[in-house]
Every structure is written in C-alpha cells, then in structure tokens.
Protein backbone atom coordinates (compact mmCIF):
# COMPACT_ATOMS: atom_id res chain seq x y z
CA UNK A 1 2.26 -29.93 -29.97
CA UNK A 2 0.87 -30.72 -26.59
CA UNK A 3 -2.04 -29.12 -24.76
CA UNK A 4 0.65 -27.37 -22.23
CA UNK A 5 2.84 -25.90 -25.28
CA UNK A 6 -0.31 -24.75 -27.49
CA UNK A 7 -1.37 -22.85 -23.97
CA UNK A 8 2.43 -21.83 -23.56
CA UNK A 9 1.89 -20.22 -27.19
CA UNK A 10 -1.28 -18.49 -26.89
CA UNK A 11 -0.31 -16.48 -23.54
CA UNK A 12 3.33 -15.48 -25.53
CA UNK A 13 1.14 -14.50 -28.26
CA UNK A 14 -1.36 -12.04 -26.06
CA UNK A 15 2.08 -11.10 -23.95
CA UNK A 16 3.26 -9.58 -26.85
CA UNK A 17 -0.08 -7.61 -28.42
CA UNK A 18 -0.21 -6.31 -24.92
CA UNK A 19 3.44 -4.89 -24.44
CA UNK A 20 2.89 -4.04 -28.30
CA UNK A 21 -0.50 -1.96 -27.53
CA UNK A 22 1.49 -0.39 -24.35
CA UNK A 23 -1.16 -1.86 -21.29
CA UNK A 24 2.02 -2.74 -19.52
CA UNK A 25 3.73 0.92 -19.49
CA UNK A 26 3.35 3.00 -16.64
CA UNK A 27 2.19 0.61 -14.57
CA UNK A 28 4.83 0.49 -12.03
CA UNK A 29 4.28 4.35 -12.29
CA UNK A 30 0.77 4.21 -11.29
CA UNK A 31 1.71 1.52 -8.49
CA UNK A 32 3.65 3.82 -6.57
CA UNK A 33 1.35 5.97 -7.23
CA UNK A 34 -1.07 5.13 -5.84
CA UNK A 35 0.63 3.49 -2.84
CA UNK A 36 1.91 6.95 -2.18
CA UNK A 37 -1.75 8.32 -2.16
CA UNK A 38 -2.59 5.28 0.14
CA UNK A 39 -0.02 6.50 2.69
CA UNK A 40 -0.80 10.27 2.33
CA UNK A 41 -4.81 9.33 3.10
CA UNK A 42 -3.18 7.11 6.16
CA UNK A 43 -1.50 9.95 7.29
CA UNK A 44 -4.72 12.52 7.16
CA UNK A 45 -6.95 9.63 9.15
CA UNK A 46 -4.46 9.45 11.90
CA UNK A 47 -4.39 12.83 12.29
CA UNK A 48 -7.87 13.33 12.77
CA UNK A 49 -8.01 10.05 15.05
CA UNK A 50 -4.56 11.78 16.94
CA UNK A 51 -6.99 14.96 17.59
CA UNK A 52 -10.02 13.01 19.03
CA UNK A 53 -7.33 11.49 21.46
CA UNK A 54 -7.03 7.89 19.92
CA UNK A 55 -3.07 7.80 20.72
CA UNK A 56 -3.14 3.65 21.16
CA UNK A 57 -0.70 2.07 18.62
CA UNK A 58 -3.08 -1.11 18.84
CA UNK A 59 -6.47 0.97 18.75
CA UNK A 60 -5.31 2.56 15.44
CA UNK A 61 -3.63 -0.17 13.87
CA UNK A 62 -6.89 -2.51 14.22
CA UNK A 63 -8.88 0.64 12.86
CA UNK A 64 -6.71 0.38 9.70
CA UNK A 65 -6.64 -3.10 9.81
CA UNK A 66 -3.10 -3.21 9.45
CA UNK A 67 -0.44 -4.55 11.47
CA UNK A 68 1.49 -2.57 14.52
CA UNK A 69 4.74 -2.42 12.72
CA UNK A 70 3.22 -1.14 9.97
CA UNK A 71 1.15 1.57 11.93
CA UNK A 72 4.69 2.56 13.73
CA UNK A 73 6.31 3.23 10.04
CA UNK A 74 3.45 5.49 9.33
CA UNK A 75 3.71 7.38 12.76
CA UNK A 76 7.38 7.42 12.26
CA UNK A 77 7.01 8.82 8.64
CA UNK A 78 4.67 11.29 10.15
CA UNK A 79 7.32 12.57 12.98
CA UNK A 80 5.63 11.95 15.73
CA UNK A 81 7.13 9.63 18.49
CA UNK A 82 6.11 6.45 20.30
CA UNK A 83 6.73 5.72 24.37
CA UNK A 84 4.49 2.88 26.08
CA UNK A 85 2.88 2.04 23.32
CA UNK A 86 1.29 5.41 22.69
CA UNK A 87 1.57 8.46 20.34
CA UNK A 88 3.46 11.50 21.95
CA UNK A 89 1.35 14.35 20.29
C-alpha cells in the first residue's frame, strides 16, 4: 500500500464515522440559514444608513465591503429603486 492509498484510507475511514455520528446533517440547513440571517442583518444596516441619508450605491457597498452588484441585489430585494447611481427612498 502506498503512502497516498494508506492516506486515501484513513480520510474514507473518518468520512464514514462522521456521516455515521450525523456531523454532516443539517448542514446545508444551517448554511442557508444563516446566509438568510446575513441578508436580513444587511437589510436592517441599510436601512438605518438609508435614514442618515447615505443613498450612494458605492458609499454603501464599500461600507459592507461587498461588491456594487451585490449591494444592488440587496436594494432590489429590499424594493427600493436605483436611478444615477443612488437609492430612491
């Protein structure tokens, strides 16, 4: 057996106590979980940011430290719309 097979073994071996001792249920669960707690937390900053008068697409997007297309989704999912590069509140 070579070094690369005996390594191939061992992770099959703790592969299967794991799925066997259930540490791999419910984790895409508590992925999209917590992605949708992520977004829902986005949502609450921007309003607050909205309200102070922060309406810049590239102002709030560098506060997240995400991209713009990403900060339009979450204005988007949010309803609000976008002209010039700005938030219409």
């Amino acid at each position: 057996m070579t070094f690369e097979e005996y390594n191939k073994s061992v992770q099959d071996r703790h592969n299967k106590q794991a799925v066997s001792d259930g540490r791999f249920t419910g984790s895409f669960e508590r992925r999209s979980e917590e992605l949708r707690h992520k977004m829902a937390q986005r949502k609450q900053r921007v309003r607050v940011l909205l309200q102070e008068g922060i309406t810049s697409i590239d102002v709030l997007a560098q506060h997240f430290t995400i991209s713009v297309s990403t900060m339009r989704g979450v204005i988007y999912q949010m309803g609000l719309r976008i002209e010039n590069s700005r938030v219409v509140v």
